[in-house]
PDB file of N, CA and C in Angstrom:
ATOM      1  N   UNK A   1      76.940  68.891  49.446  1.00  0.00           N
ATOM      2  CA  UNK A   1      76.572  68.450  50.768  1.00  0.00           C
ATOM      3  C   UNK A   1      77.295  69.274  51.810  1.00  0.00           C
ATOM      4  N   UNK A   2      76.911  69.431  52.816  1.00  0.00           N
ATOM      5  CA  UNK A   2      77.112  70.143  54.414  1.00  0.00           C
ATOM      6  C   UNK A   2      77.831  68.797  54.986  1.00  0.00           C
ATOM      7  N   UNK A   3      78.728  69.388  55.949  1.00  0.00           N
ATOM      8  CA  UNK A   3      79.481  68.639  56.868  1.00  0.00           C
ATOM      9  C   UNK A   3      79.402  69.500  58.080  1.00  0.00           C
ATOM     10  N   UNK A   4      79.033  68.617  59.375  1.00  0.00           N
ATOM     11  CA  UNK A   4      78.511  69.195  60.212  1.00  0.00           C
ATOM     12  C   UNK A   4      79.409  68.391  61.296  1.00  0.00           C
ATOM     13  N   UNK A   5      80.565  68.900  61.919  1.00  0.00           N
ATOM     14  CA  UNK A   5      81.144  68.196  62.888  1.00  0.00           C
ATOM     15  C   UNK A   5      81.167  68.653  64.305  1.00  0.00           C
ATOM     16  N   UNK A   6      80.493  67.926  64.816  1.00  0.00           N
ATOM     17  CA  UNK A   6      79.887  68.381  66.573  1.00  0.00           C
ATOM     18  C   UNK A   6      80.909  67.925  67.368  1.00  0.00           C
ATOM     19  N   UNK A   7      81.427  68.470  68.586  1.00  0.00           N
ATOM     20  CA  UNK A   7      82.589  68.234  69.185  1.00  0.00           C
ATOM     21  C   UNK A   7      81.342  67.159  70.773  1.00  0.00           C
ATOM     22  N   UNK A   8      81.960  66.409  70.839  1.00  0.00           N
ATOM     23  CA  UNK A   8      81.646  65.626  72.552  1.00  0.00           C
ATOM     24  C   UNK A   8      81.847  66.887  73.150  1.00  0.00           C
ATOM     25  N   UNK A   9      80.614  66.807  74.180  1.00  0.00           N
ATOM     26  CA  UNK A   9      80.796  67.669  75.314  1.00  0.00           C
ATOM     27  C   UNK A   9      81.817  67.757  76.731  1.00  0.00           C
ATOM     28  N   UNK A  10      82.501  68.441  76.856  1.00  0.00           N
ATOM     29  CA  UNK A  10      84.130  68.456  77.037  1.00  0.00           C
ATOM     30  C   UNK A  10      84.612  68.532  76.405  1.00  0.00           C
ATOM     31  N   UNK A  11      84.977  68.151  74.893  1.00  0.00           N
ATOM     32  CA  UNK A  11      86.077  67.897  74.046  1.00  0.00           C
ATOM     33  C   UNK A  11      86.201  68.829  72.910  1.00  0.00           C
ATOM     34  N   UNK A  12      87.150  69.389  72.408  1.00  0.00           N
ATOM     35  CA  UNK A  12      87.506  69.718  71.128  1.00  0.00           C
ATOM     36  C   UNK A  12      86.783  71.590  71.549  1.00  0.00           C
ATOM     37  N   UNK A  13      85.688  71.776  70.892  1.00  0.00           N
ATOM     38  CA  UNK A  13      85.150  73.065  70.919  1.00  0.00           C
ATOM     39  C   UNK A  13      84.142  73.033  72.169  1.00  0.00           C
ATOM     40  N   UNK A  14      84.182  72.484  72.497  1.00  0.00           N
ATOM     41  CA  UNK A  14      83.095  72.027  73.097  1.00  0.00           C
ATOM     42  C   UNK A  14      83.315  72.783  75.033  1.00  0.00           C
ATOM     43  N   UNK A  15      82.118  73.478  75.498  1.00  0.00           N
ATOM     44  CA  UNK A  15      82.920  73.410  76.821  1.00  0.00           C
ATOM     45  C   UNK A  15      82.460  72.125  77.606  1.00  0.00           C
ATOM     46  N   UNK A  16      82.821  72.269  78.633  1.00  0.00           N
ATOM     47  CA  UNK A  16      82.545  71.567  80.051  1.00  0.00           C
ATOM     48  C   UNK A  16      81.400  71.119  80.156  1.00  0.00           C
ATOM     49  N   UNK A  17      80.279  70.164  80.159  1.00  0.00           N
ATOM     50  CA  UNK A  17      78.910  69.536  80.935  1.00  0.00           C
ATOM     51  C   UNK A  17      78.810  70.157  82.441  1.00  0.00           C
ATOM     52  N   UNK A  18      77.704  71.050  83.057  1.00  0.00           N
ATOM     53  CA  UNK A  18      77.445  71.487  83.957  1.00  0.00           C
ATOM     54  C   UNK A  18      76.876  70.033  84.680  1.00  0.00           C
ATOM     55  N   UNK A  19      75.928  68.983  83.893  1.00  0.00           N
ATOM     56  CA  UNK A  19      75.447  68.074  85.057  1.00  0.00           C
ATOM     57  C   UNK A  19      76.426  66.960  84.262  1.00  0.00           C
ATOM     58  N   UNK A  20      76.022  65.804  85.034  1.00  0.00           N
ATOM     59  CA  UNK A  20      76.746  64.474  84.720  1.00  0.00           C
ATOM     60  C   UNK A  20      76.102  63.771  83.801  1.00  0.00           C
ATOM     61  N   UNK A  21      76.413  62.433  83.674  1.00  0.00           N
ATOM     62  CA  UNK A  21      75.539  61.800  82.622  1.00  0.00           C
ATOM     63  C   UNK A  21      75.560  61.950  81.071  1.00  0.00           C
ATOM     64  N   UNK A  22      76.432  62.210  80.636  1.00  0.00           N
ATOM     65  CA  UNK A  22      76.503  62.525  79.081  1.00  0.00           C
ATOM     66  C   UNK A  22      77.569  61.254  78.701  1.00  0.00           C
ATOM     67  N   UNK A  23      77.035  59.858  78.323  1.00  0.00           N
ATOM     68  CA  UNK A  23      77.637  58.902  77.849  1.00  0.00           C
ATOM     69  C   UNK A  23      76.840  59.016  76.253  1.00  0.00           C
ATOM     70  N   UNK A  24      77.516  58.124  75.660  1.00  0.00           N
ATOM     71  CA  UNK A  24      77.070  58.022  73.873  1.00  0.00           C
ATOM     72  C   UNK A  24      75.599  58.101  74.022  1.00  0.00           C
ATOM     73  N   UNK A  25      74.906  57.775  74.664  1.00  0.00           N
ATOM     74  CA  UNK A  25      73.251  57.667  74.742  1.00  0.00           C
ATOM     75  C   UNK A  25      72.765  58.894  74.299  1.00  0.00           C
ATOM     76  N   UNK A  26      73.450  59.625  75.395  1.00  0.00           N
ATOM     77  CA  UNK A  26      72.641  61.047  75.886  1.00  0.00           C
ATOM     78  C   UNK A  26      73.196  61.561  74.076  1.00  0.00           C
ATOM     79  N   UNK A  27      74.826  61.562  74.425  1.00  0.00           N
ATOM     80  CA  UNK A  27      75.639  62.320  73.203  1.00  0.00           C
ATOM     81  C   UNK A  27      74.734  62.002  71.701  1.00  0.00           C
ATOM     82  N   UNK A  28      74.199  60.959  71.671  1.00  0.00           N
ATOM     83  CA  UNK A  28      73.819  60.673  69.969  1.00  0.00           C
ATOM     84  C   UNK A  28      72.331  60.987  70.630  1.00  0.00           C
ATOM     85  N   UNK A  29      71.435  61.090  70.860  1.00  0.00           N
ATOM     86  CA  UNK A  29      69.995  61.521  71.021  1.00  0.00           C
ATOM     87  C   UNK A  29      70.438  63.402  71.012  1.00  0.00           C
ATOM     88  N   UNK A  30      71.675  63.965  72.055  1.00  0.00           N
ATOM     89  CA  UNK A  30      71.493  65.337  71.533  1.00  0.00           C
ATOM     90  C   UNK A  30      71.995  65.488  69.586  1.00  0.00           C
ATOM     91  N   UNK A  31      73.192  65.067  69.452  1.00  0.00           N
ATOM     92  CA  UNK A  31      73.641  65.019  68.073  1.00  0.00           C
ATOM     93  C   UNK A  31      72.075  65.176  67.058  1.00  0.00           C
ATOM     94  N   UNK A  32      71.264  63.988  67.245  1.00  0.00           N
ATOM     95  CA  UNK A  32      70.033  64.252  66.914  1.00  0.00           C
ATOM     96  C   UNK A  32      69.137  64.836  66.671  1.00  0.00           C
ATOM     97  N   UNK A  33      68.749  65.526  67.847  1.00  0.00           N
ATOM     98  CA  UNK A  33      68.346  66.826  67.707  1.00  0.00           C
ATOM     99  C   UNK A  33      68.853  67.992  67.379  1.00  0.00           C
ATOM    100  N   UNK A  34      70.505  68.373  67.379  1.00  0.00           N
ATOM    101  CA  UNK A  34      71.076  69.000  66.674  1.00  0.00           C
ATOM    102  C   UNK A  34      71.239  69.352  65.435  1.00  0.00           C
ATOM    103  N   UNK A  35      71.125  67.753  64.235  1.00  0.00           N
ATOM    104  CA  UNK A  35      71.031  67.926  63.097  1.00  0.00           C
ATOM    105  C   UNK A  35      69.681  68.246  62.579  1.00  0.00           C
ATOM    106  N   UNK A  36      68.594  68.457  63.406  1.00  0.00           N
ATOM    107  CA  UNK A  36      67.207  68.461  63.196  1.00  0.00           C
ATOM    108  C   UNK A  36      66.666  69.876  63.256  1.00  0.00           C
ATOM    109  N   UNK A  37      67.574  70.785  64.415  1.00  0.00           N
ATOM    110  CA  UNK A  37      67.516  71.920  64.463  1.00  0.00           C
ATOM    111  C   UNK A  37      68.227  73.063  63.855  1.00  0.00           C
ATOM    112  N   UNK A  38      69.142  71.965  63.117  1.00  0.00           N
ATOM    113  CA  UNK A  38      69.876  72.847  61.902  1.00  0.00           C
ATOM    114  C   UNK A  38      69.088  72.608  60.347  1.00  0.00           C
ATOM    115  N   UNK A  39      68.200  71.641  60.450  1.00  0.00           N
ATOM    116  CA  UNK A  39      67.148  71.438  59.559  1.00  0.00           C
ATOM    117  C   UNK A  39      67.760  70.591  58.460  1.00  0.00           C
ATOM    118  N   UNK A  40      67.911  69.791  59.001  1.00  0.00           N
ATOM    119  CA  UNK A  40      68.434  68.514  58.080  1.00  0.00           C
ATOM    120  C   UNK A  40      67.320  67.465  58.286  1.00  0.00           C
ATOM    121  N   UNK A  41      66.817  67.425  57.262  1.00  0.00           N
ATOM    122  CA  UNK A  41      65.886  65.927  57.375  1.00  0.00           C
ATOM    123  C   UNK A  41      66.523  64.624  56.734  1.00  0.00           C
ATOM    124  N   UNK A  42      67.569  65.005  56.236  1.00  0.00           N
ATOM    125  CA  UNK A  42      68.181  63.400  55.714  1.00  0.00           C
ATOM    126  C   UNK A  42      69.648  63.632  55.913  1.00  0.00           C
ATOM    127  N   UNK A  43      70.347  62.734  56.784  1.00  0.00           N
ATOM    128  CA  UNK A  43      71.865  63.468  56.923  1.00  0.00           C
ATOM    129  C   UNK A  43      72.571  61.535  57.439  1.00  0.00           C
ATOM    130  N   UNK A  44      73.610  61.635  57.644  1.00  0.00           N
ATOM    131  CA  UNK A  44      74.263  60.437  58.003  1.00  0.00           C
ATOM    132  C   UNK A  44      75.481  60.567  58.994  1.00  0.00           C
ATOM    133  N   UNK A  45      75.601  59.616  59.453  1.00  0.00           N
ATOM    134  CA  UNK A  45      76.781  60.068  60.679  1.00  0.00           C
ATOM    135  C   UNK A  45      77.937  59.330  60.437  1.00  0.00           C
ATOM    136  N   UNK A  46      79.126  59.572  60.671  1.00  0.00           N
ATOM    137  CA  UNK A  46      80.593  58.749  60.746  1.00  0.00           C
ATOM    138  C   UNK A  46      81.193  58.947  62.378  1.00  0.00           C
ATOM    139  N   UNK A  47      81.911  58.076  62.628  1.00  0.00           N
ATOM    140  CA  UNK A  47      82.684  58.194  63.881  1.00  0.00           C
ATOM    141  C   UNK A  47      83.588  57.370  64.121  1.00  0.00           C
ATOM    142  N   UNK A  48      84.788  57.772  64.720  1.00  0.00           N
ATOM    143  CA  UNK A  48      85.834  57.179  64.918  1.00  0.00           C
ATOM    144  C   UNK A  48      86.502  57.239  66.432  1.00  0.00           C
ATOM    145  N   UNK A  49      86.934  56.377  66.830  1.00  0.00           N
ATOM    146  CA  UNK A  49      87.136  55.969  68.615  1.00  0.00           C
ATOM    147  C   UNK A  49      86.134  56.111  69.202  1.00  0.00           C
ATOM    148  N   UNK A  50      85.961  56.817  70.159  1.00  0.00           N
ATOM    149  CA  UNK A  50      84.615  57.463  70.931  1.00  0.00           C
ATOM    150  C   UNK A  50      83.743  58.143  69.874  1.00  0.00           C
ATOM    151  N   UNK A  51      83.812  58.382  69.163  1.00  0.00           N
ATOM    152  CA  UNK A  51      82.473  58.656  68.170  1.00  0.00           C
ATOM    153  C   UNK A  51      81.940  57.708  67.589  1.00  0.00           C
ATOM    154  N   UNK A  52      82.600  56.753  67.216  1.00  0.00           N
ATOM    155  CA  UNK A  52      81.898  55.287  66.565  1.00  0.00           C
ATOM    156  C   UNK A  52      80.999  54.903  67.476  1.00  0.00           C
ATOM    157  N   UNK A  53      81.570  55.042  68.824  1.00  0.00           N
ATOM    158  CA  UNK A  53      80.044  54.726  69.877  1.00  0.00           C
ATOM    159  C   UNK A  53      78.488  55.285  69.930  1.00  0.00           C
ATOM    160  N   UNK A  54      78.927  56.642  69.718  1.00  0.00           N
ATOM    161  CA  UNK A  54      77.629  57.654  69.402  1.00  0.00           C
ATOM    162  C   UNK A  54      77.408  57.210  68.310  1.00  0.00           C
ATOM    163  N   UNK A  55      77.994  57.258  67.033  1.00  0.00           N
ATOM    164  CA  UNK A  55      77.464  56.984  65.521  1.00  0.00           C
ATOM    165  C   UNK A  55      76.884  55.522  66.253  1.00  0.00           C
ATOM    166  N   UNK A  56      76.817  54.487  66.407  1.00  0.00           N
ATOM    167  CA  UNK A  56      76.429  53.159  66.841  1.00  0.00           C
ATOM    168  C   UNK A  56      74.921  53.129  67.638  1.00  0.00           C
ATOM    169  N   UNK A  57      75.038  53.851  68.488  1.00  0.00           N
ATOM    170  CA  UNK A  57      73.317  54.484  68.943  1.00  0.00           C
ATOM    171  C   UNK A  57      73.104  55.212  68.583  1.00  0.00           C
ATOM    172  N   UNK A  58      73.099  56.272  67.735  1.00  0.00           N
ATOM    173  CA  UNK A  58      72.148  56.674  66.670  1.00  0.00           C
ATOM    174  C   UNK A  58      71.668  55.897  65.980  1.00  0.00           C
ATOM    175  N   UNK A  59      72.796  54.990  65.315  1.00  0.00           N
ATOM    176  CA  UNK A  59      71.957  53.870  64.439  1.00  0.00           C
ATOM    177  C   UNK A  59      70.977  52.946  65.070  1.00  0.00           C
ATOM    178  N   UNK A  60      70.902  52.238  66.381  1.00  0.00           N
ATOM    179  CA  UNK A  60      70.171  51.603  66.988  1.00  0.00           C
ATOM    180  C   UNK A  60      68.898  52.877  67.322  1.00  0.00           C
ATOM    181  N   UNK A  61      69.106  53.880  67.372  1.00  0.00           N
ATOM    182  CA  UNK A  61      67.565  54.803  67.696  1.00  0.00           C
ATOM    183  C   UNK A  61      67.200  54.604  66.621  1.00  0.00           C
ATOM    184  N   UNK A  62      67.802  54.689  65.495  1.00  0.00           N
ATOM    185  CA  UNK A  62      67.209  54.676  64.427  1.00  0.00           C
ATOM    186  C   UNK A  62      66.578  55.700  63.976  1.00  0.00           C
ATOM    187  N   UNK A  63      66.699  57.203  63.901  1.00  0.00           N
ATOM    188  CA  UNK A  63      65.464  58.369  63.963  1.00  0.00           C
ATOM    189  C   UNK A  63      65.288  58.397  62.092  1.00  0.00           C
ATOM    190  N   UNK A  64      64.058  58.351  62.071  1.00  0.00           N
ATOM    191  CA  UNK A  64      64.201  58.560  60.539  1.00  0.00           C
ATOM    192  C   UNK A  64      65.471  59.346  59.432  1.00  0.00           C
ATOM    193  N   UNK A  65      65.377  60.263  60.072  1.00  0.00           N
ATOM    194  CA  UNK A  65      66.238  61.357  59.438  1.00  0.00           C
ATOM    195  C   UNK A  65      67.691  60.715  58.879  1.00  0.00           C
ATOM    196  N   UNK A  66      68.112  59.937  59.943  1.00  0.00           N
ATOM    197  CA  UNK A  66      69.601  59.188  59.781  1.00  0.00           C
ATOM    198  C   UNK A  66      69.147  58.097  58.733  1.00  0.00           C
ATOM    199  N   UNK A  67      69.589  58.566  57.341  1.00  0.00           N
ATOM    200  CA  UNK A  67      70.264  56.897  56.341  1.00  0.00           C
ATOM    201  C   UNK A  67      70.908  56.422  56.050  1.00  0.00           C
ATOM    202  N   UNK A  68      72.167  56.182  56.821  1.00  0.00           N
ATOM    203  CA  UNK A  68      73.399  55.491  56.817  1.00  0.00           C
ATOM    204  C   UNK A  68      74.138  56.077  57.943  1.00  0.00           C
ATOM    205  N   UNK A  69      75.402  54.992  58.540  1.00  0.00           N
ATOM    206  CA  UNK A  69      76.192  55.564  58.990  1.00  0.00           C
ATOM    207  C   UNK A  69      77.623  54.712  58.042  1.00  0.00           C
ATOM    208  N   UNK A  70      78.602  55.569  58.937  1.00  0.00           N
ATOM    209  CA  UNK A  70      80.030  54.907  58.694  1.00  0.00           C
ATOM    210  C   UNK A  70      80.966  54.916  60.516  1.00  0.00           C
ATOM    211  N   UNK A  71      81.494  53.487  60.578  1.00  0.00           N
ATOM    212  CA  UNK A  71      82.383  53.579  61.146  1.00  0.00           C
ATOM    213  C   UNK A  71      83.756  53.217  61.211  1.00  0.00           C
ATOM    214  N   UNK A  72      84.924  53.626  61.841  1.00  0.00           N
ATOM    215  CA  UNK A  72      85.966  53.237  61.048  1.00  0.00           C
ATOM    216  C   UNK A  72      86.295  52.735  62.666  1.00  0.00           C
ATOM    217  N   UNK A  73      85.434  52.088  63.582  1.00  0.00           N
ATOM    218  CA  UNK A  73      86.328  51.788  64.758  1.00  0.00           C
ATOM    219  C   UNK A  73      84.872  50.788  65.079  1.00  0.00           C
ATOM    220  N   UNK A  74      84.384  49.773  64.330  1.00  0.00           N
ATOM    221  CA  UNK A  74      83.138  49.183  65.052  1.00  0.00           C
ATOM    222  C   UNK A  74      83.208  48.406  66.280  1.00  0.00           C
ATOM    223  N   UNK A  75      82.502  48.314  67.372  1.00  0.00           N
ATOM    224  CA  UNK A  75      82.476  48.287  68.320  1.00  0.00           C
ATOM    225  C   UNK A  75      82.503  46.280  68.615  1.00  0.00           C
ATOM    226  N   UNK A  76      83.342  45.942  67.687  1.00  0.00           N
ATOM    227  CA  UNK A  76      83.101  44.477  68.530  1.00  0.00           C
ATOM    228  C   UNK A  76      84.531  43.993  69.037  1.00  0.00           C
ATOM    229  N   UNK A  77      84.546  42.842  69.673  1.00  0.00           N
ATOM    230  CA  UNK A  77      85.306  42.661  70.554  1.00  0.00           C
ATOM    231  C   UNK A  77      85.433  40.508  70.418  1.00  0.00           C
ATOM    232  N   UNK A  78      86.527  40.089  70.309  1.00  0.00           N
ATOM    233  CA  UNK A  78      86.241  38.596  70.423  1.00  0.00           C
ATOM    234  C   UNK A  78      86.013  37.989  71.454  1.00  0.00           C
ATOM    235  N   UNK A  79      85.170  36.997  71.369  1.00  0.00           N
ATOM    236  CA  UNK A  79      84.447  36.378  72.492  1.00  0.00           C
ATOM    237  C   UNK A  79      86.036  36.124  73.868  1.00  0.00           C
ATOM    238  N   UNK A  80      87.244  35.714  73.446  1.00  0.00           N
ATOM    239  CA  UNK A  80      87.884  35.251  74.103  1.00  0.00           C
ATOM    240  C   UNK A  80      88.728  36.127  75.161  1.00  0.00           C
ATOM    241  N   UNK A  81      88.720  37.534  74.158  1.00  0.00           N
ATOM    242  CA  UNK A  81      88.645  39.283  75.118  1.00  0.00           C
ATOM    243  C   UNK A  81      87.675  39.388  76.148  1.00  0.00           C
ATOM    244  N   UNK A  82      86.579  39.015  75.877  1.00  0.00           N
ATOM    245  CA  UNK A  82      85.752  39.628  76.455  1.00  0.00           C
ATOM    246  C   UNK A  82      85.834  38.484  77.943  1.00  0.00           C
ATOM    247  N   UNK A  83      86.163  37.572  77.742  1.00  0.00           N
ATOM    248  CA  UNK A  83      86.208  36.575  78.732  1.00  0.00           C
ATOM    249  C   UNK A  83      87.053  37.302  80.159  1.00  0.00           C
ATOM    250  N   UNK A  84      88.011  37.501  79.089  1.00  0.00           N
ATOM    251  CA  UNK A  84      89.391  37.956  80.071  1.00  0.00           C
ATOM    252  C   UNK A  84      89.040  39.368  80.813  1.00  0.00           C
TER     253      UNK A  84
END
């Protein structure tokens, strides 16, 4: 298997975003098309801190291609946090 690790735009390898607007949405719909244009038709995603968010909407897009994810930071929160 291929391991394909994409840096957030700003971060890591990654340069700078010329426009605004690049929250997990945008980030996991490009990721998407990224693994599609590297020609992966069956691939899976992992993410951890701010990547568990992107891995998390990918999974809610659901694009065929993605059959599984992993996260090691899932995104919930207890009702009594969230109050506060």
């Amino acid at each position: 298997f291929d391991v394909v690790i994409p840096s957030m735009p700003g971060y890591g390898f990654s340069g700078k975003p010329t426009q605004t607007g690049w929250d997990p949405i945008r980030i996991a719909k490009a990721w998407t098309v990224l693994m599609k244009r590297l020609g992966y038709n069956r691939f899976v995603a992992q993410g951890g801190d701010w990547g568990a968010l992107i891995t998390e909407q990918m999974a809610l897009m659901a694009p065929p291609e993605l059959i599984a994810i992993h996260t090691n930071m899932p995104a919930t929160i207890p009702p009594e946090i969230v109050k506060a």
